[in-house]
C-alpha atoms as a PDB file:
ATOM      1  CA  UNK A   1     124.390  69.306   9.745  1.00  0.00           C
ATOM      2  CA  UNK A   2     120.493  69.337   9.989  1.00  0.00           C
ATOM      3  CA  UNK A   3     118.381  70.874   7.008  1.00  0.00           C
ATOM      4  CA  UNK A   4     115.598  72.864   8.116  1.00  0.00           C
ATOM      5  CA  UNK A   5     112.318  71.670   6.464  1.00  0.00           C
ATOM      6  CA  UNK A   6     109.666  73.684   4.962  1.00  0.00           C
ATOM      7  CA  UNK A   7     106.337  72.958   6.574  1.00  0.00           C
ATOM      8  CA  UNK A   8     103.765  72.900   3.884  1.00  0.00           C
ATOM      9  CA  UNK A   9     100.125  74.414   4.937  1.00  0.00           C
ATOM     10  CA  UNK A  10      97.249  72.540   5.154  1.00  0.00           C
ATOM     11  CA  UNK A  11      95.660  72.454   1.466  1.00  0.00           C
ATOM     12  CA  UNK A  12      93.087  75.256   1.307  1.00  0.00           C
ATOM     13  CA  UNK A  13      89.587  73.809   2.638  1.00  0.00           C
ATOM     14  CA  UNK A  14      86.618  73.919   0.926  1.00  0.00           C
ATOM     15  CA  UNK A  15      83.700  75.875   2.008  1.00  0.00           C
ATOM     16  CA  UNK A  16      81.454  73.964   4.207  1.00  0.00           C
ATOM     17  CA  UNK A  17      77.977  72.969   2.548  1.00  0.00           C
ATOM     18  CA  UNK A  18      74.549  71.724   3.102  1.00  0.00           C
ATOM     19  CA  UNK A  19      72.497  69.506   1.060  1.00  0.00           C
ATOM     20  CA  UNK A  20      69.050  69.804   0.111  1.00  0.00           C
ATOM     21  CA  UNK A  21      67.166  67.449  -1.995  1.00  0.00           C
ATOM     22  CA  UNK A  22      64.025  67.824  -4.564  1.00  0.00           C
ATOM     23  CA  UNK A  23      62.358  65.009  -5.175  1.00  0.00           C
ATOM     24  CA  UNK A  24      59.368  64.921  -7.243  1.00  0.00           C
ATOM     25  CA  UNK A  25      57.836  68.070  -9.304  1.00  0.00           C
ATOM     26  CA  UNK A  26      59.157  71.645  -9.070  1.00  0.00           C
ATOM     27  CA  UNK A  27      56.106  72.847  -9.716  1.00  0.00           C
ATOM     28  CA  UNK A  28      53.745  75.944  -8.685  1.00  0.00           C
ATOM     29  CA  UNK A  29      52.167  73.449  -6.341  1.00  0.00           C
ATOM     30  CA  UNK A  30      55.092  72.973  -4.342  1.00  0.00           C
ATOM     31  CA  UNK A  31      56.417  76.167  -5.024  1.00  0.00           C
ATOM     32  CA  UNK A  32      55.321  77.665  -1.454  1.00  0.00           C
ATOM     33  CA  UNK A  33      56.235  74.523   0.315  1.00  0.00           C
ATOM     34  CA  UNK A  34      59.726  74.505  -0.954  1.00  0.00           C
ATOM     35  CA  UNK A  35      60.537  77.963  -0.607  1.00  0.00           C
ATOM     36  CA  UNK A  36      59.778  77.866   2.788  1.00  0.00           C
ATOM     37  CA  UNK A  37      61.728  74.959   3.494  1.00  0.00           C
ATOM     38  CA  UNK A  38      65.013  76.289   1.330  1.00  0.00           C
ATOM     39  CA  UNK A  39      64.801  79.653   3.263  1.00  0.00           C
ATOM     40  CA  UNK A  40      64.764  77.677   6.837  1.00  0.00           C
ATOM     41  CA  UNK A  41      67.987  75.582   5.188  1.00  0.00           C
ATOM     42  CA  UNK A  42      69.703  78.503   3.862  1.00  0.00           C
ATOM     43  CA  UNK A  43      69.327  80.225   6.963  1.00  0.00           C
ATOM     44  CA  UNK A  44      71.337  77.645   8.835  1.00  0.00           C
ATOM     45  CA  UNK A  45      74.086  77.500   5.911  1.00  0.00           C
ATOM     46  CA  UNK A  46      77.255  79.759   7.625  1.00  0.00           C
ATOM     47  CA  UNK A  47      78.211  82.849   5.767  1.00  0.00           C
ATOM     48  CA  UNK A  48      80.638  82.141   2.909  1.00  0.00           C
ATOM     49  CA  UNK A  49      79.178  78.280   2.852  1.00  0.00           C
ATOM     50  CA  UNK A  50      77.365  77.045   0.397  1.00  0.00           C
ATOM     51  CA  UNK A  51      73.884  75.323  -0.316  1.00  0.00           C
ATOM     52  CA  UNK A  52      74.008  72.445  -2.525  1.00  0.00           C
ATOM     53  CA  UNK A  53      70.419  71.451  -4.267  1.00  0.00           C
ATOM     54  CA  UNK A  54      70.530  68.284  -5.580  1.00  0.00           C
ATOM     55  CA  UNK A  55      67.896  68.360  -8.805  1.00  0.00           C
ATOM     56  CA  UNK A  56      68.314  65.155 -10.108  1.00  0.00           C
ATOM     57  CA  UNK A  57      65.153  62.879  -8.534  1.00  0.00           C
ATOM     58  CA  UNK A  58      62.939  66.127 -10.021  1.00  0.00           C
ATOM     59  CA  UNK A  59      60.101  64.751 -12.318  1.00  0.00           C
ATOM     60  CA  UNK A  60      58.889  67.699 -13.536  1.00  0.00           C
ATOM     61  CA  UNK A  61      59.674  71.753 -13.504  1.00  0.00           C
ATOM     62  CA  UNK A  62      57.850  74.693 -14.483  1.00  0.00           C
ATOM     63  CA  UNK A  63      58.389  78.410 -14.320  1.00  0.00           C
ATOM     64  CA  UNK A  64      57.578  78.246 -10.688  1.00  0.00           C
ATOM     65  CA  UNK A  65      60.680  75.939 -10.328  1.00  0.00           C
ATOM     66  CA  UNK A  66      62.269  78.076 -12.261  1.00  0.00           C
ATOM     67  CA  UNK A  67      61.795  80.746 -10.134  1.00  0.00           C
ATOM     68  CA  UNK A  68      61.995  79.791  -7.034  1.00  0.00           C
ATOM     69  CA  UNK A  69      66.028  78.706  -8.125  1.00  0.00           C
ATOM     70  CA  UNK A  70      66.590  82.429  -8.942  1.00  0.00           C
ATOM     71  CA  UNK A  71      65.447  83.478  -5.805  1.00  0.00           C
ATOM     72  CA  UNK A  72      66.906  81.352  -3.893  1.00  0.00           C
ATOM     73  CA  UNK A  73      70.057  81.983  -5.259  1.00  0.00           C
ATOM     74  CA  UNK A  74      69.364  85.538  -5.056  1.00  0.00           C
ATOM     75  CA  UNK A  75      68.989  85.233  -1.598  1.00  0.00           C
ATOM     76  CA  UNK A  76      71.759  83.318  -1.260  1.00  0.00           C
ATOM     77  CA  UNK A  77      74.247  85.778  -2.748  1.00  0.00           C
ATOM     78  CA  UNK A  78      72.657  88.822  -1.010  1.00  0.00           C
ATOM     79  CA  UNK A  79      73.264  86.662   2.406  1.00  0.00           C
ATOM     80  CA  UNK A  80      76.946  86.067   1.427  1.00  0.00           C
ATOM     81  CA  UNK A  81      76.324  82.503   1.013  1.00  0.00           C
ATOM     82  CA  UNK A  82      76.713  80.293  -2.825  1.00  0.00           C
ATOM     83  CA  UNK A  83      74.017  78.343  -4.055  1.00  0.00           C
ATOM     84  CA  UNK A  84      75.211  74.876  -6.449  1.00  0.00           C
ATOM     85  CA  UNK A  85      73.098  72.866  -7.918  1.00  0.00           C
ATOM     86  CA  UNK A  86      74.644  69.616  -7.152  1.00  0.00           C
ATOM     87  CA  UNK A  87      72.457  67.704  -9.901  1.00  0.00           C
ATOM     88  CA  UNK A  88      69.690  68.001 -12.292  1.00  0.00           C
ATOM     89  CA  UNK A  89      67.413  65.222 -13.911  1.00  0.00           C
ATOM     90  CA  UNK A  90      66.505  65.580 -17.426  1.00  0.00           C
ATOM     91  CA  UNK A  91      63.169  67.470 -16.595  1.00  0.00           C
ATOM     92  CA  UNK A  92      65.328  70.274 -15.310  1.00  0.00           C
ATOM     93  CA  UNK A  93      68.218  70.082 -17.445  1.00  0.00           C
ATOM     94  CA  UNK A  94      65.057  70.390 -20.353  1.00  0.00           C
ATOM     95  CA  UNK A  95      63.377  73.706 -18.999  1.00  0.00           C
ATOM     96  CA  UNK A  96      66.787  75.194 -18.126  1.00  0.00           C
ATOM     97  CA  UNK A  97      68.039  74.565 -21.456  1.00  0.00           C
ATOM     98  CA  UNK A  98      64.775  75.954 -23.363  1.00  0.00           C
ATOM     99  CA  UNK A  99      65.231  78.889 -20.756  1.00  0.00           C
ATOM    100  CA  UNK A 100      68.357  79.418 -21.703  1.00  0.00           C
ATOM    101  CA  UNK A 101      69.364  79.425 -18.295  1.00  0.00           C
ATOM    102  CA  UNK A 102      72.385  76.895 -18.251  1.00  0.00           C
ATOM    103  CA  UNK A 103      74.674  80.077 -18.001  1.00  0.00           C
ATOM    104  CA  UNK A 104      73.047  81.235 -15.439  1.00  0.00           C
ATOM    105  CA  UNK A 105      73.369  77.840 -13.454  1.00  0.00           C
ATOM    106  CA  UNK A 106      76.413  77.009 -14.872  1.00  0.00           C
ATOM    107  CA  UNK A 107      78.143  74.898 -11.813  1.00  0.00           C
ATOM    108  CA  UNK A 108      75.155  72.361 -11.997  1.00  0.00           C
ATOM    109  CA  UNK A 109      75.835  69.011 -13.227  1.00  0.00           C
ATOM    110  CA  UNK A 110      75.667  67.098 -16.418  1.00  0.00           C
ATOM    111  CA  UNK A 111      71.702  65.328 -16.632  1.00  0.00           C
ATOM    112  CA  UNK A 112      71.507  62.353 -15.350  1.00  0.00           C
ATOM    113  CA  UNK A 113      70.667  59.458 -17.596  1.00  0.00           C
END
């Protein structure tokens, strides 16, 4: 006598995601450069994929920094998409945390050291 075997599915897969790295300063005078460059990435990021934003070669932030991550993961979230910040140097990790916006970026990354 045979036993039929359960088939197990395929483990849920992940969403698919797209990197994007800052290097150097988050600052007001990249702010324009970057924004434009994050919108053009996050418009080829599928819906229900995520954008990844690696932080952690960042030298310096400032509120423009700051706010171009809300917006873009504003934008993100209104296109059905996530936005991660896959790591943050200790510039960031510093404004966010002064901010008090760790909550509000809560799946980034311990600092780097």
């Amino acid at each position: 006598m045979s036993r039929a075997r359960k088939s197990q599915g395929a483990p849920a897969a992940e969403p698919a995601r797209a990197a994007f790295r800052v290097e150097g300063e988050l600052t007001i005078y990249r702010a324009a450069e970057l924004w434009d460059a994050l919108k053009a990435q996050l418009a080829d990021v599928p819906e229900a994929a995520c954008l990844e934003i690696d932080l952690s070669a960042v030298s310096e932030m400032d509120s423009a920094g700051v706010q171009l991550l809300l917006a873009t993961k504003k934008s993100a979230r209104a296109s059905g998409r996530e936005l991660r910040l896959a790591g943050r140097s200790a510039a960031v990790d510093e404004v966010l945390g002064t901010l008090r916006l760790d909550a509000h970026f809560a799946d980034v990354s311990a600092p780097n050291s």
